[in-house]
N, C-alpha and C. Protein backbone atom coordinates (compact mmCIF):
# COMPACT_ATOMS: atom_id res chain seq x y z
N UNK A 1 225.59 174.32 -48.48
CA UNK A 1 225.23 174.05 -47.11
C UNK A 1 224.60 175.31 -46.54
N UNK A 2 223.50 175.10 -46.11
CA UNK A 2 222.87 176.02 -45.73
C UNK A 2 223.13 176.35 -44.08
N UNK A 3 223.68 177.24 -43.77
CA UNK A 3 223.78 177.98 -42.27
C UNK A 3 223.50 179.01 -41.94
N UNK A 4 222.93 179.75 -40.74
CA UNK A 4 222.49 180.83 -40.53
C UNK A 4 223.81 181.50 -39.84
N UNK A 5 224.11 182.36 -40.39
CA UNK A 5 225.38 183.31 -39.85
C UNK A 5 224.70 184.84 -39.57
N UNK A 6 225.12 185.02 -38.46
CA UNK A 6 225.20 186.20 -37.67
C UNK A 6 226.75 187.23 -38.27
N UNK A 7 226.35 188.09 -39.09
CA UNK A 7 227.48 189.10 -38.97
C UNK A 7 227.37 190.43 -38.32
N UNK A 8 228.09 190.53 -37.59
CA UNK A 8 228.06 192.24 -36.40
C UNK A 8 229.49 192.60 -36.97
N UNK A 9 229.22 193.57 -37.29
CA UNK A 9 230.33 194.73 -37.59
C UNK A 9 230.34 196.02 -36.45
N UNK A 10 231.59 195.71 -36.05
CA UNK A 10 231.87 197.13 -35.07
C UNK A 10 233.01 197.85 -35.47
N UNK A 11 232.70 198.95 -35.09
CA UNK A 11 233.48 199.81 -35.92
C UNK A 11 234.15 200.81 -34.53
N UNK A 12 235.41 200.96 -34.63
CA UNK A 12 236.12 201.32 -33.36
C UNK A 12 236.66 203.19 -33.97
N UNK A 13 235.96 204.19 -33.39
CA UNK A 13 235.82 204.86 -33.47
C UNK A 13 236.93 205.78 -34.61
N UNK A 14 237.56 207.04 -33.88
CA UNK A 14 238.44 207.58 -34.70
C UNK A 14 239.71 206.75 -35.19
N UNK A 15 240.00 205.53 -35.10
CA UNK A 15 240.96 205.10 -35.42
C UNK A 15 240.42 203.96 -36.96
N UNK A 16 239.05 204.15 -36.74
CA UNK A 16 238.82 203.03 -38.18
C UNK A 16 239.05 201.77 -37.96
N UNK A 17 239.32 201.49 -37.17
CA UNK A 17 239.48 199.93 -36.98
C UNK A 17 238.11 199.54 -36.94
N UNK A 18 237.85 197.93 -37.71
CA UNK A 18 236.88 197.67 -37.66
C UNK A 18 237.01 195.74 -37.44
N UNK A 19 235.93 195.70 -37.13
CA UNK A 19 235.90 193.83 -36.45
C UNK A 19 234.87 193.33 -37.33
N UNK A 20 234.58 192.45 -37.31
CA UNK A 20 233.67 191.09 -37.70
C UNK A 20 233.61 190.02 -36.99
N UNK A 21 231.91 189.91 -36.56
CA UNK A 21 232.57 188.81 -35.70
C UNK A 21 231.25 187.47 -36.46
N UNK A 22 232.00 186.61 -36.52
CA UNK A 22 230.80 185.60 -37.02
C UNK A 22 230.65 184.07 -36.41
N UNK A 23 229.49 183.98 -36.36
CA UNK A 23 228.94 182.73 -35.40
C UNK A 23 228.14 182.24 -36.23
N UNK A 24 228.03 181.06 -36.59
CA UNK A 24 227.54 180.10 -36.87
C UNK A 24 226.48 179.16 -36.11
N UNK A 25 224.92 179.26 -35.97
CA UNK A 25 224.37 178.89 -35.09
C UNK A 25 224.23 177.21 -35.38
N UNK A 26 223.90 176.96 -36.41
CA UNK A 26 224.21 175.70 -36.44
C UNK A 26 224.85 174.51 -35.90
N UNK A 27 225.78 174.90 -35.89
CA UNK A 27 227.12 173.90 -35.56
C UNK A 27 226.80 173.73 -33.74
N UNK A 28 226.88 172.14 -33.97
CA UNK A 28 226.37 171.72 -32.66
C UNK A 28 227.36 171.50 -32.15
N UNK A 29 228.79 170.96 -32.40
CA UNK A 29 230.17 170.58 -31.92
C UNK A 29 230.96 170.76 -33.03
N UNK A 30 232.16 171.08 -32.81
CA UNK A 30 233.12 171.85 -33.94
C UNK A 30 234.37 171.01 -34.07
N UNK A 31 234.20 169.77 -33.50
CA UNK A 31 235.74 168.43 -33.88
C UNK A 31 234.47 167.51 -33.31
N UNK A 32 233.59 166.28 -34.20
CA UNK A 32 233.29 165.42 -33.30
C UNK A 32 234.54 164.29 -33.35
N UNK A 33 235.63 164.32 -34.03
CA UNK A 33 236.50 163.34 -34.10
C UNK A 33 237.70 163.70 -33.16
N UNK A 34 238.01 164.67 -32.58
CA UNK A 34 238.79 165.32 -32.05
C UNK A 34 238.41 164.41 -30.35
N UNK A 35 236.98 164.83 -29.97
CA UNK A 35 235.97 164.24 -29.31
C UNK A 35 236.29 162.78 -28.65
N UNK A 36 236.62 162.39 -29.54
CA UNK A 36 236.95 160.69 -29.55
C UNK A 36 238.64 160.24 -29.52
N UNK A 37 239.22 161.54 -29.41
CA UNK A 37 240.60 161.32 -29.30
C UNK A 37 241.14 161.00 -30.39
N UNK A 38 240.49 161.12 -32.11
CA UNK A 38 241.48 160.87 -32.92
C UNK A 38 241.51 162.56 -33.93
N UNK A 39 243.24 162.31 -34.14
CA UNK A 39 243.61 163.52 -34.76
C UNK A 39 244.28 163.12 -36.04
N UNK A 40 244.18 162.23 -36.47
CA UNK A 40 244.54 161.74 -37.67
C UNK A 40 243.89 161.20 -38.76
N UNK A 41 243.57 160.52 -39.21
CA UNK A 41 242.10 159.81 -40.27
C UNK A 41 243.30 158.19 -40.74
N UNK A 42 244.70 158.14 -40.91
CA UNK A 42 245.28 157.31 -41.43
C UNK A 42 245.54 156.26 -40.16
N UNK A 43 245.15 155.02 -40.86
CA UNK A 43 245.42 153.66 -39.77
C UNK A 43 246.56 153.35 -39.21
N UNK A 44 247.73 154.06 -39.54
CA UNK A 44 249.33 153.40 -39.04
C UNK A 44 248.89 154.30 -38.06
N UNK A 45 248.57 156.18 -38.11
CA UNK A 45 248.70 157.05 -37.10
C UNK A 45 247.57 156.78 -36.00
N UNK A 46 246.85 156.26 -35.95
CA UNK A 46 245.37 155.60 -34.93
C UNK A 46 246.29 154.89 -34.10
N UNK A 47 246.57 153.69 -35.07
CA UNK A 47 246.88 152.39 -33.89
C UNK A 47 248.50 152.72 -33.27
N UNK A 48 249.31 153.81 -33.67
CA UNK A 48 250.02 154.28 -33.07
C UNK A 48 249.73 154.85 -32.02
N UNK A 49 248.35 155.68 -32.24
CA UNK A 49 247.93 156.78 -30.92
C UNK A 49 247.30 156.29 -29.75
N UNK A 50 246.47 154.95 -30.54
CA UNK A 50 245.20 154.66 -29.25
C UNK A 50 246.09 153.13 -28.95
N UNK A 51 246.96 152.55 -29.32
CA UNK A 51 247.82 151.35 -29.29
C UNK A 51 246.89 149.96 -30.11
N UNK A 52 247.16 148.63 -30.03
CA UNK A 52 246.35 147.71 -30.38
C UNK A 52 245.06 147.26 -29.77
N UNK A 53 244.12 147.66 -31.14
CA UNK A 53 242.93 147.04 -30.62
C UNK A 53 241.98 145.66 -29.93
N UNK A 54 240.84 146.07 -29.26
CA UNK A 54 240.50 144.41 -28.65
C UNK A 54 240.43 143.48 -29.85
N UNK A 55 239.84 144.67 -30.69
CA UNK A 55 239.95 143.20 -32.31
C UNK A 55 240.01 143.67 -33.14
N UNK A 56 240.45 142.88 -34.62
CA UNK A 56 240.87 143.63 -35.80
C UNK A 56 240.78 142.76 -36.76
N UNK A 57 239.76 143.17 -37.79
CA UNK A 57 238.90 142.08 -38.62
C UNK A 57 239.06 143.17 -39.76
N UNK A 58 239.86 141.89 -41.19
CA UNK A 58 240.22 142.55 -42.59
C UNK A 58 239.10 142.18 -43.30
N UNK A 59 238.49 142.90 -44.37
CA UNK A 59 237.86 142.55 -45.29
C UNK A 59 238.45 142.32 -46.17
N UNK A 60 237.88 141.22 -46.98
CA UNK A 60 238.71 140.66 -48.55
C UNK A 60 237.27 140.97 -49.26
N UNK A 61 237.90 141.55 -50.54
CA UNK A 61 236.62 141.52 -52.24
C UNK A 61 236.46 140.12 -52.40
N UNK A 62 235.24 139.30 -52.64
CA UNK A 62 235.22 137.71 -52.41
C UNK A 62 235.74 137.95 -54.08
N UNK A 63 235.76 138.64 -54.91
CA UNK A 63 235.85 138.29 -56.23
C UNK A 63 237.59 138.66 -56.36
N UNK A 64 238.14 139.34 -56.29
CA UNK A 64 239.75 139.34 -56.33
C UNK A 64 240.29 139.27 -55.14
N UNK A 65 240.01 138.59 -53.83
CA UNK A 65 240.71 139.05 -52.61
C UNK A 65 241.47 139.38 -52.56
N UNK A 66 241.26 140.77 -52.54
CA UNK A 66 241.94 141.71 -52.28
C UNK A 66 241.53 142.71 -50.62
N UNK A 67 242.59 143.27 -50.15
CA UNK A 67 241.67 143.72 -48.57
C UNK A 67 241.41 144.97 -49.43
N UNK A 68 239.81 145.30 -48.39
CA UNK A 68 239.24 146.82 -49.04
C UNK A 68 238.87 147.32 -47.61
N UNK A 69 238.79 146.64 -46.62
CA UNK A 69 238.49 147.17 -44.96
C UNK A 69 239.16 146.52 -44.10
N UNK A 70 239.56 147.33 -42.99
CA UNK A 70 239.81 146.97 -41.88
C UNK A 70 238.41 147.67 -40.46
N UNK A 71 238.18 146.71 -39.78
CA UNK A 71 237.08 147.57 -38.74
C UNK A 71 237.77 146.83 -37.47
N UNK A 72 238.27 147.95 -36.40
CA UNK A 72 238.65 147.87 -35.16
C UNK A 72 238.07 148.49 -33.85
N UNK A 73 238.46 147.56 -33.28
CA UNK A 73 237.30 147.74 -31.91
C UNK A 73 238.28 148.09 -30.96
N UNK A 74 238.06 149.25 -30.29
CA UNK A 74 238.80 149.94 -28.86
C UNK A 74 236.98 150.16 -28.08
N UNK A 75 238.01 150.03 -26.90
CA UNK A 75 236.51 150.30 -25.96
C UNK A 75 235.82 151.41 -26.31
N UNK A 76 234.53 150.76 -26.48
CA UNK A 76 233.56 152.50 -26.53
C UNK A 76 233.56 152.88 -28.17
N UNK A 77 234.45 152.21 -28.97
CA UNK A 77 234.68 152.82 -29.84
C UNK A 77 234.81 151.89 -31.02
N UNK A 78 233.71 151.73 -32.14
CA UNK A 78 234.21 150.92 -33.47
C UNK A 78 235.04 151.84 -34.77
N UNK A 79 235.94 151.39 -35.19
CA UNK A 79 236.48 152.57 -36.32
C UNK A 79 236.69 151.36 -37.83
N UNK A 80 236.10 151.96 -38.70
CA UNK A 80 235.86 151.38 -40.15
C UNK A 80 237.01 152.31 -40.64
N UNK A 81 237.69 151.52 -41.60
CA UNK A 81 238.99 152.24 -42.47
C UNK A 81 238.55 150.97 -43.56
N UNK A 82 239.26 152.04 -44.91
CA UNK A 82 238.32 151.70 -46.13
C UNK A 82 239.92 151.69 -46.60
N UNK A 83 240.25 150.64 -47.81
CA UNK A 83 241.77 150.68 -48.33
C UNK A 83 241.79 151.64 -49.90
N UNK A 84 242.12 153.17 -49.29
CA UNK A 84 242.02 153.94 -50.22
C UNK A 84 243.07 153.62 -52.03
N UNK A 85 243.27 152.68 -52.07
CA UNK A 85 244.46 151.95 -52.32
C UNK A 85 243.89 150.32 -53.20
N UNK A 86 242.77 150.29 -52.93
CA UNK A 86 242.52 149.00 -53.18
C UNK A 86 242.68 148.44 -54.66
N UNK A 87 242.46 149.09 -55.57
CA UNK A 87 242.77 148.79 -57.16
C UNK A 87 244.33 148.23 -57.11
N UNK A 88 245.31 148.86 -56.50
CA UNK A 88 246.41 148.34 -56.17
C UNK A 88 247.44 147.91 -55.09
N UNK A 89 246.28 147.35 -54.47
CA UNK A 89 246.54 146.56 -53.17
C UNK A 89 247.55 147.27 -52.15
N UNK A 90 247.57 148.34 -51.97
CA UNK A 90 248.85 149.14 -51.48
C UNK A 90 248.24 148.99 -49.78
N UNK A 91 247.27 148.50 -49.60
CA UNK A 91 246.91 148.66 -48.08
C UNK A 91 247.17 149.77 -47.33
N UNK A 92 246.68 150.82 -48.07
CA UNK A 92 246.70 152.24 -47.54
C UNK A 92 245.04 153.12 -47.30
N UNK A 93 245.30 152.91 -46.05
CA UNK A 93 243.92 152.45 -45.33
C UNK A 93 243.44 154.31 -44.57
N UNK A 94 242.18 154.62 -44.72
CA UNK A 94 242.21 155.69 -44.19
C UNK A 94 240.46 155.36 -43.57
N UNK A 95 240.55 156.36 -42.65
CA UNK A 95 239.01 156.16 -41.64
C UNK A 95 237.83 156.66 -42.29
N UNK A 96 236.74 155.77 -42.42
CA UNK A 96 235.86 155.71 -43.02
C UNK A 96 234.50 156.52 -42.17
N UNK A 97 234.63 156.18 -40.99
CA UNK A 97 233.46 156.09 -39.57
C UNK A 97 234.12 155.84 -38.89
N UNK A 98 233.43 156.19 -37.45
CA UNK A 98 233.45 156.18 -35.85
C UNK A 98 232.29 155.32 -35.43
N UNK A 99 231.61 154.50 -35.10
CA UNK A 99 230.92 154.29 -33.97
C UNK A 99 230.94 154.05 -32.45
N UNK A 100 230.58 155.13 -32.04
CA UNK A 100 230.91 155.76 -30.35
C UNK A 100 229.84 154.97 -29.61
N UNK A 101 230.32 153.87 -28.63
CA UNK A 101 229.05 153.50 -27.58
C UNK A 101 229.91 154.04 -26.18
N UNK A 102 230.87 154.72 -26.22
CA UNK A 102 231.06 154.86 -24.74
C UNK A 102 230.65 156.53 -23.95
N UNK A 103 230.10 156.09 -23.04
CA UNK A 103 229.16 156.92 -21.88
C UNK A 103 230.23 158.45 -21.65
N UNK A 104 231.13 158.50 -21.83
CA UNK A 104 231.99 159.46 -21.75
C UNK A 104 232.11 159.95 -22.83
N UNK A 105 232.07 159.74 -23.93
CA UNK A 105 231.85 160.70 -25.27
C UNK A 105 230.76 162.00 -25.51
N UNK A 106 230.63 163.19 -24.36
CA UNK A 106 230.13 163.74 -25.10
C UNK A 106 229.93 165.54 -25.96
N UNK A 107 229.14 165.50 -26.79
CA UNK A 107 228.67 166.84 -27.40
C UNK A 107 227.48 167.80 -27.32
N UNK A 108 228.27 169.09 -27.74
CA UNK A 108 227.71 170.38 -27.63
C UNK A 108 227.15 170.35 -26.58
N UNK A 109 226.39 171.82 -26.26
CA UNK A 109 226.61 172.28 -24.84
C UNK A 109 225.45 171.75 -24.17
N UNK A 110 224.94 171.22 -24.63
CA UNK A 110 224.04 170.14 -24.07
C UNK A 110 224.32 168.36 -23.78
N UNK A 111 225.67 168.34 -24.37
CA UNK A 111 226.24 166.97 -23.69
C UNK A 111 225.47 166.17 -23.78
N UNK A 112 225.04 165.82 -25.19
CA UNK A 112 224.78 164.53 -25.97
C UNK A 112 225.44 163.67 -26.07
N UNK A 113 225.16 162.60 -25.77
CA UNK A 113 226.20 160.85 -26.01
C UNK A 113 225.01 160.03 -25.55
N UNK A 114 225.56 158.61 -25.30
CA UNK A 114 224.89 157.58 -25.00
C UNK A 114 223.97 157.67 -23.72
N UNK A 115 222.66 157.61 -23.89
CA UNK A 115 221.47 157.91 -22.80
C UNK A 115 220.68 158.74 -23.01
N UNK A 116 221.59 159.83 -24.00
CA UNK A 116 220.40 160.93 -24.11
C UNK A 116 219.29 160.94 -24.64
N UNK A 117 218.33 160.95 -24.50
CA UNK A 117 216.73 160.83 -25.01
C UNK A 117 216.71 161.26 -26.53
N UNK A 118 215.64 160.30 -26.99
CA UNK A 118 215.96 161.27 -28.96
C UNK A 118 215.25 162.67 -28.92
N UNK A 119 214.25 162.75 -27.89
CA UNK A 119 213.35 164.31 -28.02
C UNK A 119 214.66 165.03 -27.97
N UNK A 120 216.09 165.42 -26.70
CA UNK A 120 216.25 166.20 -26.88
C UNK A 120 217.64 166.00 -28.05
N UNK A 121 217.84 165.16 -28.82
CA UNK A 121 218.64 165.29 -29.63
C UNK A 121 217.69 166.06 -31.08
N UNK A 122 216.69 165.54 -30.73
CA UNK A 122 215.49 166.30 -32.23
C UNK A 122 215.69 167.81 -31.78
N UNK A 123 216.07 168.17 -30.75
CA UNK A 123 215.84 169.53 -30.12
C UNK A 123 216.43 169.97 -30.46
N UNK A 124 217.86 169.58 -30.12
CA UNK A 124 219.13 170.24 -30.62
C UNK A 124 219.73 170.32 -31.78
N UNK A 125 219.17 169.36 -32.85
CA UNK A 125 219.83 169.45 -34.25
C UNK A 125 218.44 169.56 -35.14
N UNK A 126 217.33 170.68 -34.47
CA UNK A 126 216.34 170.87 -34.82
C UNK A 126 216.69 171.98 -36.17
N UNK A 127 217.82 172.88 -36.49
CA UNK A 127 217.78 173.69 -37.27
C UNK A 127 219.11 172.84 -38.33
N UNK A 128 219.33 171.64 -37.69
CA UNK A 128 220.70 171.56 -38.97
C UNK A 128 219.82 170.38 -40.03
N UNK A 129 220.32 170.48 -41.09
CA UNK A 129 219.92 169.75 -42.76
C UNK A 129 219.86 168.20 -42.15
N UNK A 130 218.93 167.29 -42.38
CA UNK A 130 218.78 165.55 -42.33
C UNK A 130 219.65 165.44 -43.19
N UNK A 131 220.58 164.01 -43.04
CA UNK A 131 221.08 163.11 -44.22
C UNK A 131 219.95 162.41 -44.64
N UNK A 132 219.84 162.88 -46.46
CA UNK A 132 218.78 162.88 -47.13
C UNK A 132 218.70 160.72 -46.77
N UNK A 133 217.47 160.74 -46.44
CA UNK A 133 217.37 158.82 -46.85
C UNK A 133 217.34 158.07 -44.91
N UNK A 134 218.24 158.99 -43.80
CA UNK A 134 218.76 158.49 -42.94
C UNK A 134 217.66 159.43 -41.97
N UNK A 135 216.27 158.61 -41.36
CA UNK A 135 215.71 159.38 -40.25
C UNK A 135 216.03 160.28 -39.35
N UNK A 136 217.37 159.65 -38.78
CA UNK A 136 218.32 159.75 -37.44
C UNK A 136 219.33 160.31 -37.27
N UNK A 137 219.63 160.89 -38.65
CA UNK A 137 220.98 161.44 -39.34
C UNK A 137 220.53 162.99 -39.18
N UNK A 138 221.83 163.67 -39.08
CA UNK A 138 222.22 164.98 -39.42
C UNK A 138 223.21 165.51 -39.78
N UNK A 139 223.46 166.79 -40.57
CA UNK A 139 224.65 167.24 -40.76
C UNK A 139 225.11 168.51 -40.08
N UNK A 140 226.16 168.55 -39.65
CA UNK A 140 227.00 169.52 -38.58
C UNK A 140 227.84 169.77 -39.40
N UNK A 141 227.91 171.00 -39.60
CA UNK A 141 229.49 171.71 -40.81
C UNK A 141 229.41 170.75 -41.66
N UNK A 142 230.79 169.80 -41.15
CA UNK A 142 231.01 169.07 -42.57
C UNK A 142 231.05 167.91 -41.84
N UNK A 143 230.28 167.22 -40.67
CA UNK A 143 230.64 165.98 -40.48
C UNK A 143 228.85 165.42 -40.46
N UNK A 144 229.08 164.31 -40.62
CA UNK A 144 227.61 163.78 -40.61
C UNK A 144 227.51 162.39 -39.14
N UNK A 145 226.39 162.83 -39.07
CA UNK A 145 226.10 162.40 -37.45
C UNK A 145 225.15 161.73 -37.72
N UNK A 146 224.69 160.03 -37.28
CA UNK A 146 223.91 158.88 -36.84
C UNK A 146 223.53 158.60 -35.76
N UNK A 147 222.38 158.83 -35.20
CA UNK A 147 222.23 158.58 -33.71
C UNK A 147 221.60 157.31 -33.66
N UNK A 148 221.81 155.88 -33.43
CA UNK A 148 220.83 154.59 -33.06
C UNK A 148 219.98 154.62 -31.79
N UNK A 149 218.93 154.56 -31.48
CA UNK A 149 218.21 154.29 -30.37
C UNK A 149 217.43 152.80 -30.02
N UNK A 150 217.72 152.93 -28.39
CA UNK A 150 217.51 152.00 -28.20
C UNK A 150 215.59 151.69 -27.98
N UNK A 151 214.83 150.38 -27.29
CA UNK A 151 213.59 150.40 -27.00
C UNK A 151 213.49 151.51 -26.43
N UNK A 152 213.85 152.61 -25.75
CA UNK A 152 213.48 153.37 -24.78
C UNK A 152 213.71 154.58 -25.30
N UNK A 153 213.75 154.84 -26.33
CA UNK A 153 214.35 155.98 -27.36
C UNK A 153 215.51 156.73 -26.80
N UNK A 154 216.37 156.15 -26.14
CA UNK A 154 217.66 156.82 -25.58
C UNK A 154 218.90 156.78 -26.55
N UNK A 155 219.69 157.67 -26.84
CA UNK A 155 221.31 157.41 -28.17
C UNK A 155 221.81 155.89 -27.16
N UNK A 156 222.03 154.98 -28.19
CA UNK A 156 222.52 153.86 -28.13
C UNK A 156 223.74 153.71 -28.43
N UNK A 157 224.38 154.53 -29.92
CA UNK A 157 225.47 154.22 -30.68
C UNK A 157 225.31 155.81 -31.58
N UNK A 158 226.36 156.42 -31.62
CA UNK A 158 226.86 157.89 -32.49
C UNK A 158 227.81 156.91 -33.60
N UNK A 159 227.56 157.40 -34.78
CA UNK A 159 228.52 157.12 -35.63
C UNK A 159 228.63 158.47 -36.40
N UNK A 160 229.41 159.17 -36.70
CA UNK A 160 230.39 160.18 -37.05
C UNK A 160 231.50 159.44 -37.99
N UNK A 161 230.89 160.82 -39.31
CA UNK A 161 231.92 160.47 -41.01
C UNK A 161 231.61 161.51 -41.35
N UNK A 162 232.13 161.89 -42.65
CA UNK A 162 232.40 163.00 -43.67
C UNK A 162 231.37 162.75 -44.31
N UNK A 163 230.73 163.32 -45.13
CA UNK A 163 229.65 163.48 -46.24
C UNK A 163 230.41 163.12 -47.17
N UNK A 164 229.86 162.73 -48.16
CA UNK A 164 230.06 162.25 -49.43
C UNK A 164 230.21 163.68 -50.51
């Protein structure tokens, strides 16, 4: 992963003490999941935190139905959980994606979320790596970011996941 780091070394006189200080210019927001109020990635600890969702739709494998997804809807908010577990049906489900449509979600210090124009999202994640294949995509540290736009080129929908 390529990032531009700033290292300044200061050096504190007769006593030798010395600092490092390092910044990372890249990084546009530093928890986008934190962001969204979740601090966990596992489905018992979610629907414990945020309570029961408006809806909650299982996926079955049409060839062994077996469940391999759950995708739940809280306002503002779609969350995909994948059944890490599925070879042996243990229904041990962990978060796959976020898709964020609510107006109060937002990032870095320019306070990106839903409305913001794509010029200035091209602006702001003008120095971080594309997800290779994904126009609209970028990568931040270690999370990967989807912006949908609408006719009017405004963020429609953020979806936020881990890289592969």
């Amino acid at each position: 992963m390529l990032k531009r780091i700033i290292v300044g070394i200061i050096f504190l006189g007769i006593l030798g003490l010395g600092f490092i200080f390092l910044s990372d210019k890249a990084i546009i927001e530093k928890d986008y999941f934190a962001k969204a109020n979740i601090s966990s990635f596992f489905y018992k600890d979610i629907i414990s935190n945020k309570g029961t969702p408006l809806s909650e739709h299982t996926k079955f494998d049409p060839e062994n139905g077996q469940e391999y997804a759950k995708d739940l809807l809280y306002p503002g908010y779609r969350l995909l959980f994948m059944n890490k577990n599925s070879t042996t049906n243990k229904n041990d489900y962990l978060l796959a994606n976020v898709k964020i449509t609510d107006e109060n979600y937002r990032i870095g210090s320019e306070k990106i979320g839903i409305g913001t124009s794509k010029s200035l999202v091209e602006k702001v994640y003008k120095d971080n790596k594309r997800i290779l294949d994904i126009h609209d995509g970028f990568i931040d540290g270690d999370t990967w970011i989807q912006y949908k736009f609408d006719k009017n080129q405004n963020v429609s929908e953020i979806k936020i996941y881990y890289g592969p």
